[in-house]
C-alpha atoms as a PDB file:
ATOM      1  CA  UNK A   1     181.826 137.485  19.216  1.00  0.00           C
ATOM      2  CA  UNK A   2     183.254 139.935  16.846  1.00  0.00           C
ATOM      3  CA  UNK A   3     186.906 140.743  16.737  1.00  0.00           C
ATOM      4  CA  UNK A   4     186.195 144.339  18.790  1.00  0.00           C
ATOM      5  CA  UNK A   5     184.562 142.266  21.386  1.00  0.00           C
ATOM      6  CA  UNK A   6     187.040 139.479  21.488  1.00  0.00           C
ATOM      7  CA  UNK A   7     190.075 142.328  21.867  1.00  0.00           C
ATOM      8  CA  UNK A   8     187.812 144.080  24.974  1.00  0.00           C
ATOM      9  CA  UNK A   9     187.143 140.813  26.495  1.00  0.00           C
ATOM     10  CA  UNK A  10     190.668 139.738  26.386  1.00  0.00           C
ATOM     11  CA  UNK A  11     191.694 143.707  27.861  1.00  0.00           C
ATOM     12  CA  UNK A  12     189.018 143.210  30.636  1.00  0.00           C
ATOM     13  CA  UNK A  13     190.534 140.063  32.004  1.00  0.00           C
ATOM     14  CA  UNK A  14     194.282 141.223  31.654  1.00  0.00           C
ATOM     15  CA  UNK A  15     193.467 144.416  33.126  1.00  0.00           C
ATOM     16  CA  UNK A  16     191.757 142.655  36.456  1.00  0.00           C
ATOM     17  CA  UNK A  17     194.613 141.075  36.236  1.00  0.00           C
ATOM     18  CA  UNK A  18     196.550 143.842  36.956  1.00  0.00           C
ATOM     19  CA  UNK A  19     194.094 145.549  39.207  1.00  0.00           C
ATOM     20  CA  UNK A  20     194.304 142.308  41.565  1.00  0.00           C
ATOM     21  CA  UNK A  21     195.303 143.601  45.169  1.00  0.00           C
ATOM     22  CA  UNK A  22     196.079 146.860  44.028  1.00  0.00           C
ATOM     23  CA  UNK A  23     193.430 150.058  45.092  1.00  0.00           C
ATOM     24  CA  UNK A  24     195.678 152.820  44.227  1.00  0.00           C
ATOM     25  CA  UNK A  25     194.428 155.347  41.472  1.00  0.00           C
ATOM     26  CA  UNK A  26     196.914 156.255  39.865  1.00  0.00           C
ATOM     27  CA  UNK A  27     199.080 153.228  39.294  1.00  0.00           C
ATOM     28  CA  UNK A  28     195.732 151.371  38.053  1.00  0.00           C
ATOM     29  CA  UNK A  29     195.333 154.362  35.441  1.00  0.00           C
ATOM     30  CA  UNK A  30     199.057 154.208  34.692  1.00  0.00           C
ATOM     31  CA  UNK A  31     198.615 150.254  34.311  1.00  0.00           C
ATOM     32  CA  UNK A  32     195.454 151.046  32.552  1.00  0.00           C
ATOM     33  CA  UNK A  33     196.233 153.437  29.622  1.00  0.00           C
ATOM     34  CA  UNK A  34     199.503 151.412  29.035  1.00  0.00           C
ATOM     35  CA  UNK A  35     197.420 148.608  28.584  1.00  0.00           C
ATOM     36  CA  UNK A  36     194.756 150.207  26.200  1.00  0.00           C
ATOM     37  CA  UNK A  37     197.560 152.129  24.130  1.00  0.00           C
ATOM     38  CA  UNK A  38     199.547 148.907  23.493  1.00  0.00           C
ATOM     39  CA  UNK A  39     196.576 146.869  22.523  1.00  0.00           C
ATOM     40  CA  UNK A  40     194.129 149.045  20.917  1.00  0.00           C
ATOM     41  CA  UNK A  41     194.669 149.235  16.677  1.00  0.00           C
ATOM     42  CA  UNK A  42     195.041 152.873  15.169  1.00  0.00           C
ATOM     43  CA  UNK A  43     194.775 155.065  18.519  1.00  0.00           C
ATOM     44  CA  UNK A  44     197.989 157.481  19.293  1.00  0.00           C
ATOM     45  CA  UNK A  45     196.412 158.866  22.984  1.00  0.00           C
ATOM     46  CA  UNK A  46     194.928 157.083  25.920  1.00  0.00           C
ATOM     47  CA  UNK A  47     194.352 158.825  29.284  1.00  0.00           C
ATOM     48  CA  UNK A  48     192.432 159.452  32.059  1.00  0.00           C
ATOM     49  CA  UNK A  49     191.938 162.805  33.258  1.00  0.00           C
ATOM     50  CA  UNK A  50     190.826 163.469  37.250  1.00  0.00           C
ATOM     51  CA  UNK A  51     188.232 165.706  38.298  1.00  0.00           C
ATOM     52  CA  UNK A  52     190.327 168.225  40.652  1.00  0.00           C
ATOM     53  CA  UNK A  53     188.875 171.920  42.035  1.00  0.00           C
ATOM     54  CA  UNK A  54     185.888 172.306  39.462  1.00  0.00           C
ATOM     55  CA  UNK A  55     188.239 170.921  36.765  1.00  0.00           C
ATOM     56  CA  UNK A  56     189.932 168.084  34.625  1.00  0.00           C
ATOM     57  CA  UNK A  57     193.648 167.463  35.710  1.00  0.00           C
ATOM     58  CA  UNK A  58     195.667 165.333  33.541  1.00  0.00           C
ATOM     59  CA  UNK A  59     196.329 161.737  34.560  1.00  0.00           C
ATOM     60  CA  UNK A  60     198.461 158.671  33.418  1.00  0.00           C
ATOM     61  CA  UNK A  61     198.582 158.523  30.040  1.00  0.00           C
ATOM     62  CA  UNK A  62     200.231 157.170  26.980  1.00  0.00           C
ATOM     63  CA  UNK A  63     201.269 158.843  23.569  1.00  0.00           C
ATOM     64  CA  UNK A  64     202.078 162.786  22.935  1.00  0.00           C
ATOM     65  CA  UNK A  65     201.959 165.486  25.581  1.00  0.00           C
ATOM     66  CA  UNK A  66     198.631 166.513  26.303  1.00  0.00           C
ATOM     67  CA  UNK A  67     196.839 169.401  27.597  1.00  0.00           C
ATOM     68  CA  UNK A  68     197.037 169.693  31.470  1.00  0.00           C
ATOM     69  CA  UNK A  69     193.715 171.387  32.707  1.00  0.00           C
ATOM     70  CA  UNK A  70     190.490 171.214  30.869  1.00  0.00           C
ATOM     71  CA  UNK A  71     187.184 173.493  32.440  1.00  0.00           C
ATOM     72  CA  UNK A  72     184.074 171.453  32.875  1.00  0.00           C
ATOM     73  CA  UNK A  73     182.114 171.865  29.653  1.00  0.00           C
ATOM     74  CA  UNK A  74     185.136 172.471  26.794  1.00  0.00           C
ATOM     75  CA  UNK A  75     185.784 170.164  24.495  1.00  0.00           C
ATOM     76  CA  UNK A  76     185.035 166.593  24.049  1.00  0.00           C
ATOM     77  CA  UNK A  77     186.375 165.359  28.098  1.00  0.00           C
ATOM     78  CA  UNK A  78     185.022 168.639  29.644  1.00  0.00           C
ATOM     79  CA  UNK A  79     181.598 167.746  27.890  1.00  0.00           C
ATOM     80  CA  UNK A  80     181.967 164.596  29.063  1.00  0.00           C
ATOM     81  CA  UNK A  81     182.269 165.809  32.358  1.00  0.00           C
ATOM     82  CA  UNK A  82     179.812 168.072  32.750  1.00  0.00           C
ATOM     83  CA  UNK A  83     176.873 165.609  31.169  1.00  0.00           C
ATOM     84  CA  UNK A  84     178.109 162.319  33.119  1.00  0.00           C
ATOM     85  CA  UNK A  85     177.530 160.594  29.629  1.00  0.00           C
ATOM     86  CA  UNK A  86     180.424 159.300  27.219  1.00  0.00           C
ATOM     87  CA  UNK A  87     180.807 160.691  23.815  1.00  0.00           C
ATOM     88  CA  UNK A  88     182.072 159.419  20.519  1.00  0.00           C
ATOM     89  CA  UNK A  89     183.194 162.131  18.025  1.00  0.00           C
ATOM     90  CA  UNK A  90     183.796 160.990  14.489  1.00  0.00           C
ATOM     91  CA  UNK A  91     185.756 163.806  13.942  1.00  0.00           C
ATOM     92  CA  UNK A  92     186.533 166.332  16.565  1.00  0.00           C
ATOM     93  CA  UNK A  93     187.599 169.056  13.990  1.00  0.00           C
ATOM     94  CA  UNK A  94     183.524 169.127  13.777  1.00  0.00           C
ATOM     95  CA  UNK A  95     182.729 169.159  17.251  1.00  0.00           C
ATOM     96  CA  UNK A  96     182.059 172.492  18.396  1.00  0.00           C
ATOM     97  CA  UNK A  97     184.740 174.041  21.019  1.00  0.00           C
ATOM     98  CA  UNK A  98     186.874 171.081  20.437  1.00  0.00           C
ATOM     99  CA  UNK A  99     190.322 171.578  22.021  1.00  0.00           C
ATOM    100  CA  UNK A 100     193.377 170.563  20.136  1.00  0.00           C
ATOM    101  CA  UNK A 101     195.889 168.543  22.037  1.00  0.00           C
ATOM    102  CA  UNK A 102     197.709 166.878  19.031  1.00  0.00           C
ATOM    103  CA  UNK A 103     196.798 167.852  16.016  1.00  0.00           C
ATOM    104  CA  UNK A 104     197.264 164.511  14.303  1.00  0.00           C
ATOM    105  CA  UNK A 105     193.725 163.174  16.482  1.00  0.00           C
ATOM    106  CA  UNK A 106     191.019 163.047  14.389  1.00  0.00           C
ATOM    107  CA  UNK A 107     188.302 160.658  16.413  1.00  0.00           C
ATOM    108  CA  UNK A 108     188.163 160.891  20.001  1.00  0.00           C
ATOM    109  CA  UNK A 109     186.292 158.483  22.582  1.00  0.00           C
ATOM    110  CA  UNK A 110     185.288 159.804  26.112  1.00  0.00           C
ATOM    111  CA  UNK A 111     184.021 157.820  28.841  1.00  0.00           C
ATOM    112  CA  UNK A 112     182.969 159.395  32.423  1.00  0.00           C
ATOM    113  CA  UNK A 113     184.612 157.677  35.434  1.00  0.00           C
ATOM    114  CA  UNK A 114     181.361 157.804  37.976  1.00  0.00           C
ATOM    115  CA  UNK A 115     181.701 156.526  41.160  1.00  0.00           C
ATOM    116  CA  UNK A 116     178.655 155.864  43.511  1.00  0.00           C
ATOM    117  CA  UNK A 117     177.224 158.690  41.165  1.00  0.00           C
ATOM    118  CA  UNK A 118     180.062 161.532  41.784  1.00  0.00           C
ATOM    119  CA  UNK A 119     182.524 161.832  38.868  1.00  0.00           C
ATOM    120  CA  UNK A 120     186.028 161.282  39.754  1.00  0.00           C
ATOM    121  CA  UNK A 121     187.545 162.134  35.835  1.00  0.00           C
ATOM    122  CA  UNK A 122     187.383 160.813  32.419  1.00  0.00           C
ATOM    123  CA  UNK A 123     189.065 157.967  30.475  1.00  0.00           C
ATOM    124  CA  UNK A 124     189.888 159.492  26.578  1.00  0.00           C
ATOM    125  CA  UNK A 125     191.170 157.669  23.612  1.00  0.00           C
ATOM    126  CA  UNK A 126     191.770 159.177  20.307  1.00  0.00           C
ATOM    127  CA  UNK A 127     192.733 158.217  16.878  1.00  0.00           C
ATOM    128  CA  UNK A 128     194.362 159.681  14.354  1.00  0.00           C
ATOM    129  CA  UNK A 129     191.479 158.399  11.613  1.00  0.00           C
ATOM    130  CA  UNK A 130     188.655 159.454  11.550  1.00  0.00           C
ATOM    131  CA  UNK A 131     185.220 157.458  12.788  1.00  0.00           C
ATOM    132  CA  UNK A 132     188.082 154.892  14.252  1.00  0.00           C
ATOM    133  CA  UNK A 133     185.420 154.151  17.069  1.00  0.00           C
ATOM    134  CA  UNK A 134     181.684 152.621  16.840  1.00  0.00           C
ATOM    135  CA  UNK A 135     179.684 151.670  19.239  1.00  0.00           C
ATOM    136  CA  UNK A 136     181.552 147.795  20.342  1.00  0.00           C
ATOM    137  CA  UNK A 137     184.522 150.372  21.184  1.00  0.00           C
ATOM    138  CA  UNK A 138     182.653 152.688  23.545  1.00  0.00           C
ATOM    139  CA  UNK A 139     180.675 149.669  24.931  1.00  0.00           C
ATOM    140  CA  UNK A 140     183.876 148.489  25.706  1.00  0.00           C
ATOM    141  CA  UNK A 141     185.628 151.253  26.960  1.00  0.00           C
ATOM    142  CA  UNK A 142     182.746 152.122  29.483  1.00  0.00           C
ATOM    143  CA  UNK A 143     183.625 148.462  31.165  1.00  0.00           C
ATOM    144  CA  UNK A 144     186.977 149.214  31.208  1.00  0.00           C
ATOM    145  CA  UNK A 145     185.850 152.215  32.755  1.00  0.00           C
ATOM    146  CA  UNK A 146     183.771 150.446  35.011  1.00  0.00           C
ATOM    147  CA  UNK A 147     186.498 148.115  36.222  1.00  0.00           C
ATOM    148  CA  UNK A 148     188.548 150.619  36.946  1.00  0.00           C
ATOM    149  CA  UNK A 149     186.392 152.322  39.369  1.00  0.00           C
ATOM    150  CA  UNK A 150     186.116 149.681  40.910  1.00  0.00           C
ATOM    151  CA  UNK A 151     189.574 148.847  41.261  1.00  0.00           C
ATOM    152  CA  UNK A 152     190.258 152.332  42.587  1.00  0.00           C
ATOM    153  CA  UNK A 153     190.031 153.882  46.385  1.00  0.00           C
ATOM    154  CA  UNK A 154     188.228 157.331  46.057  1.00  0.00           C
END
């Protein structure tokens, strides 16, 4: 295994770890992000984001304060969103309608949280370097993703 997939495989088991007996959404995506931000090199946001009236509510998340409500379709989570698909931006300064949070992100990682095929939110990760994520990370973010959902009522 390489070292990316080592790190996610060791992340998967401590996170169903802490998912064990517990159903609640948001204290697995508390749980969750604190996890990811403490063990993931070179990121300075992890989040989820919820799918609430037609839109993207912030979640549990770690690192600076973050934009509250995103529409469907803007930026890289509303994208996300509206597609079902996850999305890896090398640098979201290119990405068309990109919406700045925290201006020191540079990468971003989206992965839709897609229950029994109705979207529930989005797990985000950014980075302040850019091209921080290739395709082991997003791999491994969409399990992560995947346990969660199914760690979660909803």
């Amino acid at each position: 295994m390489t070292p990316s997939a080592d790190l996610f495989s060791d992340i998967e088991s401590q996170l169903a770890g802490l998912f064990a007996g517990e159903r609640d959404l948001i204290a697995n995506a508390a749980n969750c992000s604190a996890l990811l931000f403490e063990r993931l090199p070179d990121v300075n946001w992890v989040g989820f984001y919820f799918l609430r009236e037609g839109e993207l509510v912030l979640g549990p998340f770690q690192g600076r304060p973050a934009c509250i409500r995103i529409p469907l379709g803007r930026g890289v989570c509303g994208t996300v969103a509206r597609d079902g698909s996850s999305l890896r931006v090398d640098d979201v300064h290119e990405f068309a309608d990109h919406i700045v949070c925290d201006a020191a992100s540079n990468a971003e990682v989206a992965v839709p949280l897609l229950k029994e095929g109705r979207l529930l939110g989005v797990l985000d990760v950014d980075s302040p370097t850019r091209a921080r994520f290739g395709a082991e990370d997003q791999a491994g973010l969409e399990r992560v993703a995947a346990l969660f959902i199914a760690s979660v009522d909803g």
